[in-house]
C-alpha atoms as a PDB file:
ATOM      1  CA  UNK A   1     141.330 113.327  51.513  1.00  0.00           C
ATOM      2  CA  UNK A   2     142.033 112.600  47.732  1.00  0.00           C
ATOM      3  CA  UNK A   3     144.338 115.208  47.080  1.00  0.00           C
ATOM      4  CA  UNK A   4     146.270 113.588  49.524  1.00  0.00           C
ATOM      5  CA  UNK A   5     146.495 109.986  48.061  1.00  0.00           C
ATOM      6  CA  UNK A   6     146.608 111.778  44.358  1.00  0.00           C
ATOM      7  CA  UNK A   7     149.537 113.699  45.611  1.00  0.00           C
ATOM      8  CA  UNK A   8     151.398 110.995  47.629  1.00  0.00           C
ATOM      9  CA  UNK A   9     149.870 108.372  47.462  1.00  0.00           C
ATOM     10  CA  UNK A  10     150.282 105.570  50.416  1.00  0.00           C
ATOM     11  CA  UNK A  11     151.532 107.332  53.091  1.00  0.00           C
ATOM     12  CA  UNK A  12     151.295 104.343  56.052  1.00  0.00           C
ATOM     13  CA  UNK A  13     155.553 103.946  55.830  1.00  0.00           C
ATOM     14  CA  UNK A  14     156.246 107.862  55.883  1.00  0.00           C
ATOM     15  CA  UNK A  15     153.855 108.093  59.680  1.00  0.00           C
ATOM     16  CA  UNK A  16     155.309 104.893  60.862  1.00  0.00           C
ATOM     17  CA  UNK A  17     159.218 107.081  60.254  1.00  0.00           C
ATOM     18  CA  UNK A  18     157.732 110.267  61.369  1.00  0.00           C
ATOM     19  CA  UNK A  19     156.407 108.560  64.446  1.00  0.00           C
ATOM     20  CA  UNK A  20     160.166 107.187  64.964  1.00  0.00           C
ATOM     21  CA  UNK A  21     161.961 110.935  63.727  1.00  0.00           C
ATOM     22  CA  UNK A  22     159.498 112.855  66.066  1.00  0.00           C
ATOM     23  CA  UNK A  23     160.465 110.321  68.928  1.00  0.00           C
ATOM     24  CA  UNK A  24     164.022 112.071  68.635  1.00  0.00           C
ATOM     25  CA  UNK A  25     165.303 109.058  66.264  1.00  0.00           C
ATOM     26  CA  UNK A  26     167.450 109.435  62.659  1.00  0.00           C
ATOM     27  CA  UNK A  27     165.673 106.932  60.358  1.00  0.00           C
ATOM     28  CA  UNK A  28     163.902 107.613  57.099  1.00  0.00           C
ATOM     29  CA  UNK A  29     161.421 106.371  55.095  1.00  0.00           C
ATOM     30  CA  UNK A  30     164.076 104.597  53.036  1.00  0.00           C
ATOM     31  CA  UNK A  31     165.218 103.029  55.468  1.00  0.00           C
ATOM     32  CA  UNK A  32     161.690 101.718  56.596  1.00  0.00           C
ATOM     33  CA  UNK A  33     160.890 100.935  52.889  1.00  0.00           C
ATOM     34  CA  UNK A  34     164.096  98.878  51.704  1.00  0.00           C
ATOM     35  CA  UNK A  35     164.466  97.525  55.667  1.00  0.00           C
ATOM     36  CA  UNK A  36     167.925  98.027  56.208  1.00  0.00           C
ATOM     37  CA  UNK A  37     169.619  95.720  58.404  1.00  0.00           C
ATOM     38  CA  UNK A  38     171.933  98.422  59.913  1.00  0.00           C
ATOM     39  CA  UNK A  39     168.681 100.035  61.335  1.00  0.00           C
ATOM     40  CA  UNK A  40     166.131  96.771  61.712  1.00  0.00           C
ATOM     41  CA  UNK A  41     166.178  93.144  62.638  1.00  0.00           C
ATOM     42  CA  UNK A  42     163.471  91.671  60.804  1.00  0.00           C
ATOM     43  CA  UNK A  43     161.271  89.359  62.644  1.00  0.00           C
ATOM     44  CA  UNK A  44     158.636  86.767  61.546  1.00  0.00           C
ATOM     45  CA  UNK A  45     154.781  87.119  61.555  1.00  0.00           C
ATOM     46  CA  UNK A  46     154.525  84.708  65.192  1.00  0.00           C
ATOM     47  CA  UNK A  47     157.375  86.349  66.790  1.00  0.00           C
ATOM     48  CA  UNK A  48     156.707  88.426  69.743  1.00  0.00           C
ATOM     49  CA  UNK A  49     156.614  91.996  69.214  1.00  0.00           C
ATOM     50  CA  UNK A  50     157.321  95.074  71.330  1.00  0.00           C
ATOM     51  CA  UNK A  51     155.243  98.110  71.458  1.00  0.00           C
ATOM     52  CA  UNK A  52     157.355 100.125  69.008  1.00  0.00           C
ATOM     53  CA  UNK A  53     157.812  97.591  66.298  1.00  0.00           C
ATOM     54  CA  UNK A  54     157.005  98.110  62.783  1.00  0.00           C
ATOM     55  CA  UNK A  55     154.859  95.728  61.280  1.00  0.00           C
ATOM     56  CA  UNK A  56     154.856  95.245  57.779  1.00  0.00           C
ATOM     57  CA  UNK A  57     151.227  93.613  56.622  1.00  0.00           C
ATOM     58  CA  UNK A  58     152.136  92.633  52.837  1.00  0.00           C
ATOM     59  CA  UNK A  59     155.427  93.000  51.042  1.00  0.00           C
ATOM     60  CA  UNK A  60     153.853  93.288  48.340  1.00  0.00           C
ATOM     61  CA  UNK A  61     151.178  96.387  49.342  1.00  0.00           C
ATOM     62  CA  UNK A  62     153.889  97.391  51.544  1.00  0.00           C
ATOM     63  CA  UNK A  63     151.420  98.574  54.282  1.00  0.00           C
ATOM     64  CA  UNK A  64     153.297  99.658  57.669  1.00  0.00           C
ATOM     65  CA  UNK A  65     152.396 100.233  60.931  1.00  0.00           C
ATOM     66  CA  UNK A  66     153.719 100.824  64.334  1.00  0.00           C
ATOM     67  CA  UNK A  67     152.777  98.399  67.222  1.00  0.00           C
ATOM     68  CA  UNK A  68     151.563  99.970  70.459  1.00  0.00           C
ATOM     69  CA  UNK A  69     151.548  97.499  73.041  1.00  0.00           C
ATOM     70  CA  UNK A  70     153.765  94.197  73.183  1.00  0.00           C
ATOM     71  CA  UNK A  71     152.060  90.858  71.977  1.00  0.00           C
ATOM     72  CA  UNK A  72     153.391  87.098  72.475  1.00  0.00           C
ATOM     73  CA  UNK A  73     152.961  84.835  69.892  1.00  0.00           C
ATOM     74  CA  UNK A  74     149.534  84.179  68.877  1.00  0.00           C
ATOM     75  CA  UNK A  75     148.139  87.040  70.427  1.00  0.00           C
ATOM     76  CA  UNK A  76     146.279  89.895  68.814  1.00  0.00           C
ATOM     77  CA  UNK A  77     149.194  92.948  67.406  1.00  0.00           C
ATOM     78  CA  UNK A  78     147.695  96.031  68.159  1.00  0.00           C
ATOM     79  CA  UNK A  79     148.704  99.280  65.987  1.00  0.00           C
ATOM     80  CA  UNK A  80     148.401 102.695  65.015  1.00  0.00           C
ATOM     81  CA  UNK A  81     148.621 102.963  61.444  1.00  0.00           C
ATOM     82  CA  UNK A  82     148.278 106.012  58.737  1.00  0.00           C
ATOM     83  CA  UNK A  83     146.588 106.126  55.947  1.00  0.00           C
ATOM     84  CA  UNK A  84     143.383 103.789  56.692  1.00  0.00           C
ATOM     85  CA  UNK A  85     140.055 104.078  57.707  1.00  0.00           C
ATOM     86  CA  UNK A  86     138.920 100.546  57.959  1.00  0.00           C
ATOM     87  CA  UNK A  87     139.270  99.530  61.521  1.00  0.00           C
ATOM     88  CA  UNK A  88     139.016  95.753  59.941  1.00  0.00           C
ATOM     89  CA  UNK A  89     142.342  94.281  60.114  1.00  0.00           C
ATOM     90  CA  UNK A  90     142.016  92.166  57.190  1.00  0.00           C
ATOM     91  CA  UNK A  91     141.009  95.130  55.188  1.00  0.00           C
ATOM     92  CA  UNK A  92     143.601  97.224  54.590  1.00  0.00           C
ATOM     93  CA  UNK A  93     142.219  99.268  51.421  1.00  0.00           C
ATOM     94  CA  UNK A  94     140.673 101.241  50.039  1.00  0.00           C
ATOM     95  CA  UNK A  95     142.799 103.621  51.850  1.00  0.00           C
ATOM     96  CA  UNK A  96     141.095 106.146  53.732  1.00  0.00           C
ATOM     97  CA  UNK A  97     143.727 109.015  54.281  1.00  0.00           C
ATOM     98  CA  UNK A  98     143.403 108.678  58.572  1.00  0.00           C
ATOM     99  CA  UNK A  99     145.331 107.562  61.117  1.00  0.00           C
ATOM    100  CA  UNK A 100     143.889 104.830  62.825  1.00  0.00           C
ATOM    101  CA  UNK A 101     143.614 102.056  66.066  1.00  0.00           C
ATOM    102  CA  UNK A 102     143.654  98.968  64.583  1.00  0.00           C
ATOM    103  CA  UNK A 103     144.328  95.088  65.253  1.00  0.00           C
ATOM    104  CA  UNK A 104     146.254  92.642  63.072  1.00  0.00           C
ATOM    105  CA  UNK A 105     145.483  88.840  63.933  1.00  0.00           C
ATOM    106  CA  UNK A 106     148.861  86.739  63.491  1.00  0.00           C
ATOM    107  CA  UNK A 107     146.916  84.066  61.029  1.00  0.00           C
ATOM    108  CA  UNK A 108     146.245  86.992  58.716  1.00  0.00           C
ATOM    109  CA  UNK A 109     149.825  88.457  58.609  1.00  0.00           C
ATOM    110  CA  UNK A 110     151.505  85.035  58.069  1.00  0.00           C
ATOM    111  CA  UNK A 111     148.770  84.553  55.005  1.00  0.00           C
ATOM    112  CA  UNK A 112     149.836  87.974  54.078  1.00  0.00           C
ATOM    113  CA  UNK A 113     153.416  86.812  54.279  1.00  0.00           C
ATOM    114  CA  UNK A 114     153.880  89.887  57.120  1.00  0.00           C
ATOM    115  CA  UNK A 115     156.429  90.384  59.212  1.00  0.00           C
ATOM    116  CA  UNK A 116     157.870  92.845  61.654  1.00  0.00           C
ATOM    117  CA  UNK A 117     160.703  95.060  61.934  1.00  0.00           C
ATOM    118  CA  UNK A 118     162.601  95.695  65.382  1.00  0.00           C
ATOM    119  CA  UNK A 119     164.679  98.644  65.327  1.00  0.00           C
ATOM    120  CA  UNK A 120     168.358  99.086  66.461  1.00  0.00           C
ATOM    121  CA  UNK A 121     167.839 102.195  68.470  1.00  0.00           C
ATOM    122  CA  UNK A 122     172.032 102.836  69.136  1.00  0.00           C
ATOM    123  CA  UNK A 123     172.359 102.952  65.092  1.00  0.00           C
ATOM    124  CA  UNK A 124     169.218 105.303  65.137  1.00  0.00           C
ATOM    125  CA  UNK A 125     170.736 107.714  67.840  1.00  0.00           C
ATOM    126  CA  UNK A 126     174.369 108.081  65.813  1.00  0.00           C
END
């Protein structure tokens, strides 16, 4: 477990592309870091989300994760994310080096200043 944050460090935005590159689509982590419009719409914190999504928790951490089931606004996002341990969605370090269920309340990503990204799965497939 700390050999693998020594070595790589945060590792939430490299599942969140392998999760979308073992799904059969050509994104990488770059593209997940810098958010690049030809591969993401970016959405706001209340928008509704689709199972699929990333979700970025803090710009400024940079956590990631990938949303699992759809969620209006207001409601409860519900994720899969790597590298945490803390099931606690308002606690996203110290990181734990697991992949985990977790739940993001929409009041704590807009503090957060969190959004989400929505990929553009036809620029993904070319």
């Amino acid at each position: 477990r700390l050999a693998i944050n020594n070595d790589i460090g945060s590792w939430c935005g490299i599942f969140a592309t392998y999760c979308y590159r073992a799904s059969g689509l050509k994104v990488g982590w770059y593209d997940v870091k810098n958010q690049l419009p030809k591969y993401f719409d970016s959405l706001g914190s209340n928008a509704a989300v689709r199972k699929g999504d990333i979700g970025v928790f803090d710009p400024q951490l940079m956590h990631h994760f990938v949303v699992v089931k759809d969620a209006a606004p207001g409601e409860r996002v519900y994720s899969i994310d790597g590298n945490v341990g803390n099931p606690s969605e308002s606690t996203v370090s110290p990181w734990n080096s697991v992949i985990s269920k977790r739940f993001y309340l929409r009041t704590t990503l807009a503090s957060k200043g969190g959004k989400f990204l929505r990929p553009k799965f036809d620029a993904m497939n070319s």
